[in-house]
Every structure is written in structure tokens, then in C-alpha cells.
N, C-alpha and C. Protein backbone atom coordinates (compact mmCIF):
# COMPACT_ATOMS: atom_id res chain seq x y z
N UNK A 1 -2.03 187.50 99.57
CA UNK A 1 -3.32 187.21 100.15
C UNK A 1 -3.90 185.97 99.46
N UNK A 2 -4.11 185.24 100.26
CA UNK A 2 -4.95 183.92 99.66
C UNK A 2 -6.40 184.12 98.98
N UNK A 3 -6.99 183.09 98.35
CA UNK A 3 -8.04 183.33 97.55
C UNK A 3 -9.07 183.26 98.49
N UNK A 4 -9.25 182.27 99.78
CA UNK A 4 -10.22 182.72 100.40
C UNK A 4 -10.63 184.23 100.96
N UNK A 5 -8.79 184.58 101.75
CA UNK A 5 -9.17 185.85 102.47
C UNK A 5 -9.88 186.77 101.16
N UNK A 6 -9.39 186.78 99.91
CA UNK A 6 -9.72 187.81 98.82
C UNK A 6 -11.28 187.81 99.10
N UNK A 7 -11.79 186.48 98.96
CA UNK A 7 -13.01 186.31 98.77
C UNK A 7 -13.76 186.65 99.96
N UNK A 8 -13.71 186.16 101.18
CA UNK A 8 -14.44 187.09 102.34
C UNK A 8 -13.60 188.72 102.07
N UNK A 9 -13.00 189.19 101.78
CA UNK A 9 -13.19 190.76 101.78
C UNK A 9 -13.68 191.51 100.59
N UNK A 10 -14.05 190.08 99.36
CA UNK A 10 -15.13 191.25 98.52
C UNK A 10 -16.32 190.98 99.20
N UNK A 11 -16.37 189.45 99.74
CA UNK A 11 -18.10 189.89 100.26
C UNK A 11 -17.91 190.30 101.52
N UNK A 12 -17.56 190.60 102.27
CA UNK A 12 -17.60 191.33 103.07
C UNK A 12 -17.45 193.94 102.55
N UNK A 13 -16.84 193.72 101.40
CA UNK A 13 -17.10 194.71 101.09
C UNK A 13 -18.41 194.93 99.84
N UNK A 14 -19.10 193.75 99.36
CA UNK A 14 -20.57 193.92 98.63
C UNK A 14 -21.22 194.21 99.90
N UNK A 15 -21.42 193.26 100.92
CA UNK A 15 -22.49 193.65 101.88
C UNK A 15 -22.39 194.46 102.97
N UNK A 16 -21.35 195.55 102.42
CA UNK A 16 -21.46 196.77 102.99
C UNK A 16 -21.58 197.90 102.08
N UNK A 17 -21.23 197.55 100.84
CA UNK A 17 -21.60 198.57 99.48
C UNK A 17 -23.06 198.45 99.01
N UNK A 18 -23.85 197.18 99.12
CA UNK A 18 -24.77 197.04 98.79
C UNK A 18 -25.81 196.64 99.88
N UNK A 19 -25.63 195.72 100.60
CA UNK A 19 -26.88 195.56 101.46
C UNK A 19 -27.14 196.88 102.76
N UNK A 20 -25.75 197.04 103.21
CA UNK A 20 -26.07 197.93 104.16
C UNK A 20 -26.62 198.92 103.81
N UNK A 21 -26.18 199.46 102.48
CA UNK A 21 -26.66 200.67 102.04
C UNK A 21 -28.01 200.56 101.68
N UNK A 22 -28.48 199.87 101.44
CA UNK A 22 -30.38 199.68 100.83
C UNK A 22 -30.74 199.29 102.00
N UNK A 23 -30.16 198.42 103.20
CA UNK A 23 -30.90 198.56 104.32
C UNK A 23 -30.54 198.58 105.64
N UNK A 24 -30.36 199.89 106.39
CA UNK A 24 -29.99 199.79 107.93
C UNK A 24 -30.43 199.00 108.83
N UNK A 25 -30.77 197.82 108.42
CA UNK A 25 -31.17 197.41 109.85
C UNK A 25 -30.13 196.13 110.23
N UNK A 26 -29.45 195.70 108.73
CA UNK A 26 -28.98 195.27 109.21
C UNK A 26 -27.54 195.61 109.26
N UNK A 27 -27.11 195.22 110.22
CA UNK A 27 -25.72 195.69 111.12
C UNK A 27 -24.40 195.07 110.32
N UNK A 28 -23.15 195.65 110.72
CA UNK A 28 -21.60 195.06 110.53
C UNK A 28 -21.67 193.91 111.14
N UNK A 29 -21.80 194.23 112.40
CA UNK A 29 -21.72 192.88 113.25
C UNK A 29 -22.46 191.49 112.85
N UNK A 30 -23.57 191.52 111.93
CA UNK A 30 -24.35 190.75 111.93
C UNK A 30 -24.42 190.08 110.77
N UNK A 31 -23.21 190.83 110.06
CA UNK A 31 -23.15 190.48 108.24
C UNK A 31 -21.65 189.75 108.58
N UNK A 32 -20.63 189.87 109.45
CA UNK A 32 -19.63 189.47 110.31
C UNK A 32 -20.19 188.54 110.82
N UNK A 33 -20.87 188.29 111.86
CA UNK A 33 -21.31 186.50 112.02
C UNK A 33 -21.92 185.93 111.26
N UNK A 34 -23.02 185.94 110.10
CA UNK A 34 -23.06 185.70 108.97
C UNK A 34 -21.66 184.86 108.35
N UNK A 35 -20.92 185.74 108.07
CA UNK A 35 -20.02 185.17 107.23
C UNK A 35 -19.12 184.04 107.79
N UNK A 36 -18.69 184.35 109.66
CA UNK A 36 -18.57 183.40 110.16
C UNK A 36 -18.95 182.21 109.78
N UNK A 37 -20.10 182.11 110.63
CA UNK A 37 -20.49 180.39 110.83
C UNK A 37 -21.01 180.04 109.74
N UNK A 38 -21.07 180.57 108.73
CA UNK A 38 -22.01 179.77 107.18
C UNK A 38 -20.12 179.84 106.90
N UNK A 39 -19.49 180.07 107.15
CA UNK A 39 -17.78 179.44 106.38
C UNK A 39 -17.55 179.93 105.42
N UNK A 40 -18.07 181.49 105.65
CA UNK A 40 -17.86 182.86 104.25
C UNK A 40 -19.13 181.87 102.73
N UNK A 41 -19.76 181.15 103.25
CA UNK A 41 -20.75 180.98 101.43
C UNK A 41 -22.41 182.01 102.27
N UNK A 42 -22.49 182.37 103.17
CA UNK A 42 -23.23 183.42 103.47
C UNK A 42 -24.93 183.22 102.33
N UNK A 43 -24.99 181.68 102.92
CA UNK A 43 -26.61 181.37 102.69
C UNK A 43 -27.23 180.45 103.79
N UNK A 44 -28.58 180.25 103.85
CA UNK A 44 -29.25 179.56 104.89
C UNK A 44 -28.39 178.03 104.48
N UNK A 45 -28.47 176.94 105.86
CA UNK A 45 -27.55 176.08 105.67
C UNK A 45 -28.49 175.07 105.62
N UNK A 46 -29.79 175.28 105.50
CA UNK A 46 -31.04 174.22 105.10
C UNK A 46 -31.51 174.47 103.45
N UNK A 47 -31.85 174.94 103.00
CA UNK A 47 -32.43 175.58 101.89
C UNK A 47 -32.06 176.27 100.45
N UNK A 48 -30.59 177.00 101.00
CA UNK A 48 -29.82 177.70 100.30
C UNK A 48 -30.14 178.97 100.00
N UNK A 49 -31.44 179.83 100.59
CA UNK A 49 -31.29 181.09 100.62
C UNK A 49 -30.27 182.01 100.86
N UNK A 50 -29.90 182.95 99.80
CA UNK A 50 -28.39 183.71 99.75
C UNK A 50 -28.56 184.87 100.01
N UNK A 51 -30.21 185.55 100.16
CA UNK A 51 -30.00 186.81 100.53
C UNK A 51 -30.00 187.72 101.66
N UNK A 52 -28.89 188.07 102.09
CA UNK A 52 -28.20 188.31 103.53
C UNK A 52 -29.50 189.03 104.18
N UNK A 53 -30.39 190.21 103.52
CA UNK A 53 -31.32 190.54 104.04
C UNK A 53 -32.45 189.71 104.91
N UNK A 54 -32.43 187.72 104.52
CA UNK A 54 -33.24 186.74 105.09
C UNK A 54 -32.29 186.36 106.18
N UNK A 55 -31.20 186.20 106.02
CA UNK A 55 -30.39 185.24 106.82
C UNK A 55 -30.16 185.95 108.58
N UNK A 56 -30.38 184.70 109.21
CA UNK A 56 -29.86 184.77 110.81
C UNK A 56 -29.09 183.53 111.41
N UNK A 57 -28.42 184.39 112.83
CA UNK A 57 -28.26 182.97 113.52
C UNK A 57 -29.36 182.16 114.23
N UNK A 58 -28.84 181.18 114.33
CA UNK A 58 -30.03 180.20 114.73
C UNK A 58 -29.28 179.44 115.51
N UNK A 59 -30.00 178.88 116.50
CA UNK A 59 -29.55 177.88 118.04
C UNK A 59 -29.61 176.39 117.74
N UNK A 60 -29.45 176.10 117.23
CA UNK A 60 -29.30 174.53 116.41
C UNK A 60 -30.51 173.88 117.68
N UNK A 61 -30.09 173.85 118.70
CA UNK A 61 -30.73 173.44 119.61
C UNK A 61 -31.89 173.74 120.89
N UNK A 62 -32.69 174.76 120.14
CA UNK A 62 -33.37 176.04 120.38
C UNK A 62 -33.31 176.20 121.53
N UNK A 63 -31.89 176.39 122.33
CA UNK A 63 -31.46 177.13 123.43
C UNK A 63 -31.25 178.51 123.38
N UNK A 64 -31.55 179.32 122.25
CA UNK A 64 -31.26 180.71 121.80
C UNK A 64 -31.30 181.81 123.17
N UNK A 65 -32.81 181.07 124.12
CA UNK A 65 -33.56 181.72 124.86
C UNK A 65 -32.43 182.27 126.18
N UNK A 66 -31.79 180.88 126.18
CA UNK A 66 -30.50 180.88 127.58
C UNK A 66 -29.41 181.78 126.95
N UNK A 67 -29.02 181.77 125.84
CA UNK A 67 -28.06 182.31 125.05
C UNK A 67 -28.43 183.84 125.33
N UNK A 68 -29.27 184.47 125.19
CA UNK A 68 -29.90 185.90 125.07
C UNK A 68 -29.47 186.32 126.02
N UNK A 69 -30.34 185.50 127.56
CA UNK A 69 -30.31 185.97 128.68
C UNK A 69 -28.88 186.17 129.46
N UNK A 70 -27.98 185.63 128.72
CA UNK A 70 -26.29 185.46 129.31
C UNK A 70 -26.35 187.19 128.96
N UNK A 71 -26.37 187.80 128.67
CA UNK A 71 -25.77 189.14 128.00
C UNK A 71 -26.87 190.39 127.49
N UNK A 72 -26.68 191.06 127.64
CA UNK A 72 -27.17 192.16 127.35
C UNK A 72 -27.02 192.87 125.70
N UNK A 73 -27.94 193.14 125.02
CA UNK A 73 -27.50 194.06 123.72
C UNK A 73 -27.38 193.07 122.87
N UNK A 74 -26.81 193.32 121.54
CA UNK A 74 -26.27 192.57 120.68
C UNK A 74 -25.77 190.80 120.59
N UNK A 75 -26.57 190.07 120.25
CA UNK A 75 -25.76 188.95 120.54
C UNK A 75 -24.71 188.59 119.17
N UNK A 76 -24.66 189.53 118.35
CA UNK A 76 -23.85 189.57 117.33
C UNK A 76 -22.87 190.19 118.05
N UNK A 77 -22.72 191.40 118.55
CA UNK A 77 -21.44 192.20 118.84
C UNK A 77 -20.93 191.31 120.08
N UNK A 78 -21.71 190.40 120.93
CA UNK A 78 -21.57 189.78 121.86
C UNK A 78 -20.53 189.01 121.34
N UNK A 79 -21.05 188.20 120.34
CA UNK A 79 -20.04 186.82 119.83
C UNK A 79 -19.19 187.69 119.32
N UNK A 80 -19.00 188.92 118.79
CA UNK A 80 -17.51 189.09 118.00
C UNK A 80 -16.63 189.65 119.52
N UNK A 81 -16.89 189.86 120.43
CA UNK A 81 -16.30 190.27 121.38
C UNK A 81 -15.54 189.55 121.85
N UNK A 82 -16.20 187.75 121.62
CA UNK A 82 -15.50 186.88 122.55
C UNK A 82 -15.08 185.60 121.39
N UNK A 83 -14.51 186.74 120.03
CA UNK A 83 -14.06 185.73 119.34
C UNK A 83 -14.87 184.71 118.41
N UNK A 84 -15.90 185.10 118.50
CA UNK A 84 -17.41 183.66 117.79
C UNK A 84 -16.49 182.56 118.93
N UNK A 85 -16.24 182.82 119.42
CA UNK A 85 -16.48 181.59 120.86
C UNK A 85 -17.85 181.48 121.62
N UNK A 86 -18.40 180.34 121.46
CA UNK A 86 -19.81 179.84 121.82
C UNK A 86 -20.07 178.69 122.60
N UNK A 87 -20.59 178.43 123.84
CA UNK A 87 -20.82 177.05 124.03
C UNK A 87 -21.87 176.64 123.69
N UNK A 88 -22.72 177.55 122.63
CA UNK A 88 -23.87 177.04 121.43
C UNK A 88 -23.32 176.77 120.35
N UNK A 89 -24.60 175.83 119.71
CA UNK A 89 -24.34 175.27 118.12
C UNK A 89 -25.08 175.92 117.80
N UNK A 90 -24.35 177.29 116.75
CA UNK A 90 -24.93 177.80 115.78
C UNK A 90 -24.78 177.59 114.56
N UNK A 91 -25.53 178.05 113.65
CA UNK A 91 -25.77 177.83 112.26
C UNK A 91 -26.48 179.09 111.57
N UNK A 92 -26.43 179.27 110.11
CA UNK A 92 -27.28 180.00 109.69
C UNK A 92 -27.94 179.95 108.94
N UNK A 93 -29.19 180.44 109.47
CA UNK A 93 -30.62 180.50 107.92
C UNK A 93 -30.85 180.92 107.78
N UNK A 94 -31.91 181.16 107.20
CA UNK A 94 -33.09 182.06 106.77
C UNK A 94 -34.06 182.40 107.91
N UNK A 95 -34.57 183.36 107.69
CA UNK A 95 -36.02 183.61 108.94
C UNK A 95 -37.08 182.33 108.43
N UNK A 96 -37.94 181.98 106.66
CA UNK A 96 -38.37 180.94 106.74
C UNK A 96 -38.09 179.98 107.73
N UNK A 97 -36.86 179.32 107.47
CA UNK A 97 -36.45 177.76 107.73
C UNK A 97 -35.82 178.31 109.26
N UNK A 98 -35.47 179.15 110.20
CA UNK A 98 -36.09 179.29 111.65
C UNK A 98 -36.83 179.47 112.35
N UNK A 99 -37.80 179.68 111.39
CA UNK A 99 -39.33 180.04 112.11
C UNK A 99 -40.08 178.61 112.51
N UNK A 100 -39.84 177.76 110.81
CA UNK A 100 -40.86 176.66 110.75
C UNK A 100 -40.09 175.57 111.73
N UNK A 101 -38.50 175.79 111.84
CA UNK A 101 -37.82 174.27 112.56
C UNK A 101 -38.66 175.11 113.90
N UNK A 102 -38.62 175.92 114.85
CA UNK A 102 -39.36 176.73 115.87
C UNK A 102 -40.80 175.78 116.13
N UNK A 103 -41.67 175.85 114.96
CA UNK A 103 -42.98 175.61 114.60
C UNK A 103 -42.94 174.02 114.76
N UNK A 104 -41.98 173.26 114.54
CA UNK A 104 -42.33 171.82 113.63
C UNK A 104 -41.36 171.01 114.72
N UNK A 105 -41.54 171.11 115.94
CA UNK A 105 -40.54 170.26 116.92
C UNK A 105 -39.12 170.32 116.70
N UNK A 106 -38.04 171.18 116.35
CA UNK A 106 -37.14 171.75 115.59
C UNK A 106 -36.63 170.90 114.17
N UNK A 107 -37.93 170.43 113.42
CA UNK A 107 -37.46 170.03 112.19
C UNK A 107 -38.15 170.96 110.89
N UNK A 108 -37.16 171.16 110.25
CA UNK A 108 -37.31 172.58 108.54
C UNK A 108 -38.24 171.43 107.71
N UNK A 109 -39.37 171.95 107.71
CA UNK A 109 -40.34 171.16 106.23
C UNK A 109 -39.15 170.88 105.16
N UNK A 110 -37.97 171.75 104.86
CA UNK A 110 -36.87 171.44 104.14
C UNK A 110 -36.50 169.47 104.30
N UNK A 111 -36.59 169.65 105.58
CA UNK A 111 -35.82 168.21 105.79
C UNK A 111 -36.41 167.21 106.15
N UNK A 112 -38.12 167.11 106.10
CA UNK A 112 -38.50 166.39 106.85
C UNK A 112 -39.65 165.78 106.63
């Protein structure tokens, strides 16, 4: 086993020994795209917030809204269904730094 795979399956087994367990809300599926698109370092990709409890996907191009409406339920279990195949640019952050790019014409006070 290579050192990456090692490394996505301890964090992938901390944030199911530890985060899931202190908090249900957030999901397999959602600690799984997480690790995806941040490229297994599983922090916001503006800021560097690392704790999985802050972190989401985010619509690079705040098309999220069209993205939703394609599908029903989960848009985490959605994307692992079809592979993290997307014809969105996602990324991941923090709730901060998606709220304020939301707020600020999609630019993060981080960057701007």
C-alpha cells in the first residue's frame, strides 16, 4: 500500500473514530467528498481551516442552486454515486469563507 492510500485510510478512519462519533450530523458520505476534492489534506482551500466539523462543498461558481435541483437527497451520496463526476467546480471550505464569498460578490475577505 502506498503512503498516500495509508494516509487517506487513517484519516478517513480518525473521522469516523472521532468526528463522527462526537457528531452525527455529519455523514460518511460527506467526510468522503471532503476528502475527495480538498486531495485527502481535508481543510478549507481559502483559509486553511482543518476542522471537518466547519468544512463543506462549495460551487466555485455559485451555481450550487442548479446543482441541488438536478437530484433529489444527498448531494454528497449523489456525487459518490456518479463517481465525484461533476460538471461543477467544486472546492472545499469552511462555512465562514462560503458564507462571506456568498455575501461579497463571490469574493472570501480571505482574498480580497
Amino acid at each position: 500500500m502506498t503512503n498516500e492510500k495509508i494516509f487517506t485510510k487513517e484519516i478517513t478512519d480518525m473521522a469516523k473514530d472521532v468526528y463522527l462519533g462526537r457528531n452525527k450530523k455529519i455523514s460518511n458520505e460527506q467526510v468522503r467528498c471532503i476528502e475527495h476534492f480538498s486531495n485527502g489534506e481535508n481543510k478549507c482551500q481559502c483559509c486553511g481551516e482543518d476542522n471537518i466539523l466547519f468544512l463543506t462543498l462549495s460551487h466555485v461558481n455559485g451555481d450550487g442552486w442548479i446543482h441541488r435541483s438536478m437530484h433529489t437527497g444527498s448531494m454528497a451520496k449523489c456525487l459518490i454515486k456518479n463517481n465525484f463526476e461533476t460538471q461543477f467546480n467544486i472546492k472545499i471550505e469552511c462555512y465562514n469563507c462560503n458564507l462571506a464569498r456568498e455575501r461579497n460578490n463571490g469574493v472570501c475577505p480571505h482574498n480580497g
